[in-house]
Protein backbone atom coordinates (compact mmCIF):
# COMPACT_ATOMS: atom_id res chain seq x y z
CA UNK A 1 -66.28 -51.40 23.21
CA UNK A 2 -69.43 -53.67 23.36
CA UNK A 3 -67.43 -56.98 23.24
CA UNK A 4 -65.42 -55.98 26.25
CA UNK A 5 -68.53 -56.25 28.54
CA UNK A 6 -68.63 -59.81 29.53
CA UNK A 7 -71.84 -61.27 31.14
CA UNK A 8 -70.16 -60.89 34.89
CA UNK A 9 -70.02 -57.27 34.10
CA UNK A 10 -73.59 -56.73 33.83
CA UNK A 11 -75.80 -57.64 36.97
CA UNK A 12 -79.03 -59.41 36.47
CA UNK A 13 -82.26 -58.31 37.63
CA UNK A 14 -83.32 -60.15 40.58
CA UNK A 15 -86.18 -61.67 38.59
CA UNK A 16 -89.40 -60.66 36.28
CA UNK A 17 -91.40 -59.63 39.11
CA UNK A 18 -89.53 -56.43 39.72
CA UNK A 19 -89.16 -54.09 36.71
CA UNK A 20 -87.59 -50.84 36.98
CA UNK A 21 -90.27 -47.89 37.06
CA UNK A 22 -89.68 -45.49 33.65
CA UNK A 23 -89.24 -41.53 34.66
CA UNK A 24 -91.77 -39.89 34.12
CA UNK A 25 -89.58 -37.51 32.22
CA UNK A 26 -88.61 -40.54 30.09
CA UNK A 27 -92.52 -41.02 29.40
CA UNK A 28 -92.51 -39.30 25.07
CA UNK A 29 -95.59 -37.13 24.06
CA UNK A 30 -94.48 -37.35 20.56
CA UNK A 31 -97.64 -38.43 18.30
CA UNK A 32 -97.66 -41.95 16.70
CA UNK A 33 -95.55 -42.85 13.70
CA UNK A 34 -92.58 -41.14 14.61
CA UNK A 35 -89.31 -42.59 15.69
CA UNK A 36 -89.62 -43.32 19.26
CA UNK A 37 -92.96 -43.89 20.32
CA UNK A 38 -93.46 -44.78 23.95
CA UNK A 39 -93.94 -48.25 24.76
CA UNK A 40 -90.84 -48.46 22.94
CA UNK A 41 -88.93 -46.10 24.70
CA UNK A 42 -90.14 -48.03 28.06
CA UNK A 43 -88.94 -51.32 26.49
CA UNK A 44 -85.67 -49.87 25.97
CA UNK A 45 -85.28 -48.50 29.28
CA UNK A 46 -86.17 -51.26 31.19
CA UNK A 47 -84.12 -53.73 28.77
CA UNK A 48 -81.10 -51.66 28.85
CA UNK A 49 -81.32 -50.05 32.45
CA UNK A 50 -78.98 -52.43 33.89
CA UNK A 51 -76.32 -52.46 31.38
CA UNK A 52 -76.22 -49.08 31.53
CA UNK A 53 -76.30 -48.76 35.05
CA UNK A 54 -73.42 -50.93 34.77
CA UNK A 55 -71.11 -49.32 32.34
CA UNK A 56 -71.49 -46.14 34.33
CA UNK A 57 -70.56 -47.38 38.00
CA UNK A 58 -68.62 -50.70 37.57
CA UNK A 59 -66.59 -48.76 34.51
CA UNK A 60 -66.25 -45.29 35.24
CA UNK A 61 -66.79 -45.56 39.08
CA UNK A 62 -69.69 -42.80 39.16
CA UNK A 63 -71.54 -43.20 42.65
CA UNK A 64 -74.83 -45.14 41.95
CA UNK A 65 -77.02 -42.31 42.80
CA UNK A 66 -75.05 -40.27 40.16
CA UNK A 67 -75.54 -42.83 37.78
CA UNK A 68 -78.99 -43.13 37.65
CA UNK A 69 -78.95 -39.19 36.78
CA UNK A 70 -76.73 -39.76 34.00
CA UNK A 71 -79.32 -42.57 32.55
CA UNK A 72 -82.02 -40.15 32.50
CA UNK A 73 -80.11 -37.84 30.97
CA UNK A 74 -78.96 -40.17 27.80
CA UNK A 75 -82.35 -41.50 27.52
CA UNK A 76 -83.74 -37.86 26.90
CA UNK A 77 -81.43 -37.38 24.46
CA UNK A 78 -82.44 -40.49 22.75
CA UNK A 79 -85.62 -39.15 22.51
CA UNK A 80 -84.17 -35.85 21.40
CA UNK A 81 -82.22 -36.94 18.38
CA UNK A 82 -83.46 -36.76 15.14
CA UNK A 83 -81.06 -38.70 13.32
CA UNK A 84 -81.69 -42.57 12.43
CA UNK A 85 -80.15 -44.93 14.44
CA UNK A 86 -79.38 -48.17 13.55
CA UNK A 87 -77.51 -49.35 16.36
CA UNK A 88 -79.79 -48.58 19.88
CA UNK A 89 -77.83 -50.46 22.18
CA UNK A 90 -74.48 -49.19 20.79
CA UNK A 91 -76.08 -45.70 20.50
CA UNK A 92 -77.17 -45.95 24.08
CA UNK A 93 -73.77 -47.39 25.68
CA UNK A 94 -72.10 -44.62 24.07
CA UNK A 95 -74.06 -42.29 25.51
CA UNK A 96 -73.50 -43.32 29.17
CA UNK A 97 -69.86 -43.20 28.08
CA UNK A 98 -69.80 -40.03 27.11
CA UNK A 99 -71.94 -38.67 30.03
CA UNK A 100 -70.14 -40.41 32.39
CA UNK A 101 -66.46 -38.57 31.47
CA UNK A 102 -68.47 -35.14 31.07
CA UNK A 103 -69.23 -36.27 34.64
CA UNK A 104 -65.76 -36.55 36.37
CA UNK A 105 -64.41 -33.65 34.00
CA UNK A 106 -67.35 -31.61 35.84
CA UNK A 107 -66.29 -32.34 39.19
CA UNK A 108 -62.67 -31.57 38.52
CA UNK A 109 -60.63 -31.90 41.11
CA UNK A 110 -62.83 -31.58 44.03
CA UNK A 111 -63.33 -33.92 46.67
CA UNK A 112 -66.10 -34.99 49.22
CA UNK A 113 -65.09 -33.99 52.52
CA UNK A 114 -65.08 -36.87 55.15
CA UNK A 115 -68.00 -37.34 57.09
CA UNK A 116 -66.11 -36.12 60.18
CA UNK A 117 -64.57 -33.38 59.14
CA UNK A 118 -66.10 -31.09 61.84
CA UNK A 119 -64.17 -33.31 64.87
CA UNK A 120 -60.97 -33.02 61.97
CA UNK A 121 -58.56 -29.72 62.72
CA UNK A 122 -56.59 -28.22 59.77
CA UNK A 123 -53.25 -30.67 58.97
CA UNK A 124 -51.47 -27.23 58.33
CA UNK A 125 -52.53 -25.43 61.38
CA UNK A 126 -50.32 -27.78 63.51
CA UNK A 127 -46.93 -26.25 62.54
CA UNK A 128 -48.38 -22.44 62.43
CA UNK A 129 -47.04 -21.68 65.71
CA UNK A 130 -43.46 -22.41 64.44
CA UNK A 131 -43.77 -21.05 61.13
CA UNK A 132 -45.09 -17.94 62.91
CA UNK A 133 -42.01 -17.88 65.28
CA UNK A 134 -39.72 -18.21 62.24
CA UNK A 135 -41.34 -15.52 60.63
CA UNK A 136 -40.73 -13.67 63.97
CA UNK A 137 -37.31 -14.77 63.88
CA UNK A 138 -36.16 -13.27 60.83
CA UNK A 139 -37.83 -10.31 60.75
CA UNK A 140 -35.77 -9.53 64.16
CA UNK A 141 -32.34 -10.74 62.13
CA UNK A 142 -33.45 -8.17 59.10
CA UNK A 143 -33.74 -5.52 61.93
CA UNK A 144 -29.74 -6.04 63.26
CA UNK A 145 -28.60 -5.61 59.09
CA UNK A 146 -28.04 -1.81 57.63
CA UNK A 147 -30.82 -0.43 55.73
CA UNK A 148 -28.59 -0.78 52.96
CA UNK A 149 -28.41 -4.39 52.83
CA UNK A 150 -31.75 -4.92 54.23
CA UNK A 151 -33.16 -3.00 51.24
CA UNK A 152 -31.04 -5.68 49.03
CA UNK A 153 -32.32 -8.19 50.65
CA UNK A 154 -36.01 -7.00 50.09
CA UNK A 155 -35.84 -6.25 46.55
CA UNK A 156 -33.90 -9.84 45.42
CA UNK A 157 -35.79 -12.44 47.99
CA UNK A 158 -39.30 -10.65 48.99
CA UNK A 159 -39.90 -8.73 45.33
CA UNK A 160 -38.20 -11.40 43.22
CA UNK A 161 -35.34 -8.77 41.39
CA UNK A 162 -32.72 -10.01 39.43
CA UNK A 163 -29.17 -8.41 40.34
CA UNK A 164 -29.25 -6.76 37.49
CA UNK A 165 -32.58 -4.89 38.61
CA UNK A 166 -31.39 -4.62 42.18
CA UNK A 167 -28.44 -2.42 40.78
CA UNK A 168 -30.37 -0.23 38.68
CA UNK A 169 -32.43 0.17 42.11
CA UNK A 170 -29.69 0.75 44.00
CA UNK A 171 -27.59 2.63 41.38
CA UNK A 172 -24.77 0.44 41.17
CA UNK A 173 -23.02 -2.18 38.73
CA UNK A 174 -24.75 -5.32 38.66
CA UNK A 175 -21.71 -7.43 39.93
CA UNK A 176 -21.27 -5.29 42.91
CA UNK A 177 -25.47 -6.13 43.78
CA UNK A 178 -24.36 -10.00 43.31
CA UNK A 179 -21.62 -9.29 46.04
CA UNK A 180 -23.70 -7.53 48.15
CA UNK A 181 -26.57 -9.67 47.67
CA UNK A 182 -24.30 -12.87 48.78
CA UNK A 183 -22.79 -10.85 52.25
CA UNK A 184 -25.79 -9.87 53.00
CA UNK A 185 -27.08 -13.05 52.94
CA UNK A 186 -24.73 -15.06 54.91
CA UNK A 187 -24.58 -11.79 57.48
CA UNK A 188 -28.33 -12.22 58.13
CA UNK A 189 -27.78 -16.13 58.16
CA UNK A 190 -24.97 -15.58 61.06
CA UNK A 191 -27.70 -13.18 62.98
CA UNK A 192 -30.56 -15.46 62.73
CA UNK A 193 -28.14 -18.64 64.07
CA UNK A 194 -27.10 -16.21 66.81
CA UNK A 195 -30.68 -15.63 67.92
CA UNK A 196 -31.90 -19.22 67.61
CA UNK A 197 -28.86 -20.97 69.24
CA UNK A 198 -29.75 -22.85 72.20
CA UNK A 199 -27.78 -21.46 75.37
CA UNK A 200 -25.64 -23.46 77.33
């Protein structure tokens, strides 16, 4: 993983001058002689800042602002750890792998919405007024049908019943319900083609 970032991966710090300011959360108050002692905990940070930084954004696309979150939070685990590690920089690239996947698999499937998205109008709202006058439609077709068939209707297309459950219903065989279910059907289908033809 470390040999496939290249040297035009990882920006360079404008120069010396400006070195990137430690957290203060980042800052250890573990006594001397252990592990991580501070000065080399602010080495590390500001040697492997950019890398990281890198990695995180240029690799896993996180936002930049994001990112720098994510760097905080792998450096306090790095302080955190108890175990020996041999490998920093490995241990550390890792990390901002790791917390940058946690990071999309947190956001899911959401999405920002646009920055204008109180001048934008629902997409579905602009065919509501015909769905509406469908819905309209055929409720005036289902009103021409007998009960009979309108209660077939109802129990196969609007409750999801097999024909075999619609004739139990209906106390009848089950190939009779498949009949009835079909006439009924294309009688509705006749009704609703009379009410929405265009007169001439």
């Amino acid at each position: 993983m470390l040999e496939q970032l290249s040297a035009s991966d990882v920006a360079s710090p404008p120069g010396d001058a400006i070195r990137p300011a430690v957290p203060a959360a980042l800052r250890p108050t573990r006594p001397a002689g252990q592990r991580a002692a501070g000065a080399d905990v602010e080495s590390l940070y500001v040697q492997h800042r950019t890398l990281l930084l890198s990695v995180a954004c240029r690799k896993f696309s996180v936002p930049e602002a994001d990112a720098e979150g994510l760097l905080q939070e792998v450096f306090l685990s790095f302080l955190q750890t108890g175990a020996q590690i041999d490998n920093v920089r490995s241990w550390l690239v890792a990390g901002i792998c790791n917390a940058s996947r946690h990071y999309w698999r947190s956001q899911g499937r959401s999405e920002s919405l646009p920055e204008d998205y109180l001048e934008r109008s629902d997409p579905g709202s602009d065919s509501l007024p015909e769905k509406r006058a469908m819905e309209m439609t055929i409720q005036q077709a289902l009103g021409y049908l007998q009960p009979r068939c309108r209660e077939t209707l109802r129990l196969h297309y609007f409750d999801g019943r097999s024909a075999s459950e619609v004739a139990a219903e209906l106390d009848t065989t089950t190939r009779y319900a498949e009949k009835l279910i079909h006439n009924c059907l294309k009688r509705v289908r006749e009704i609703y083609m009379n009410i929405t033809a265009v007169q001439r």
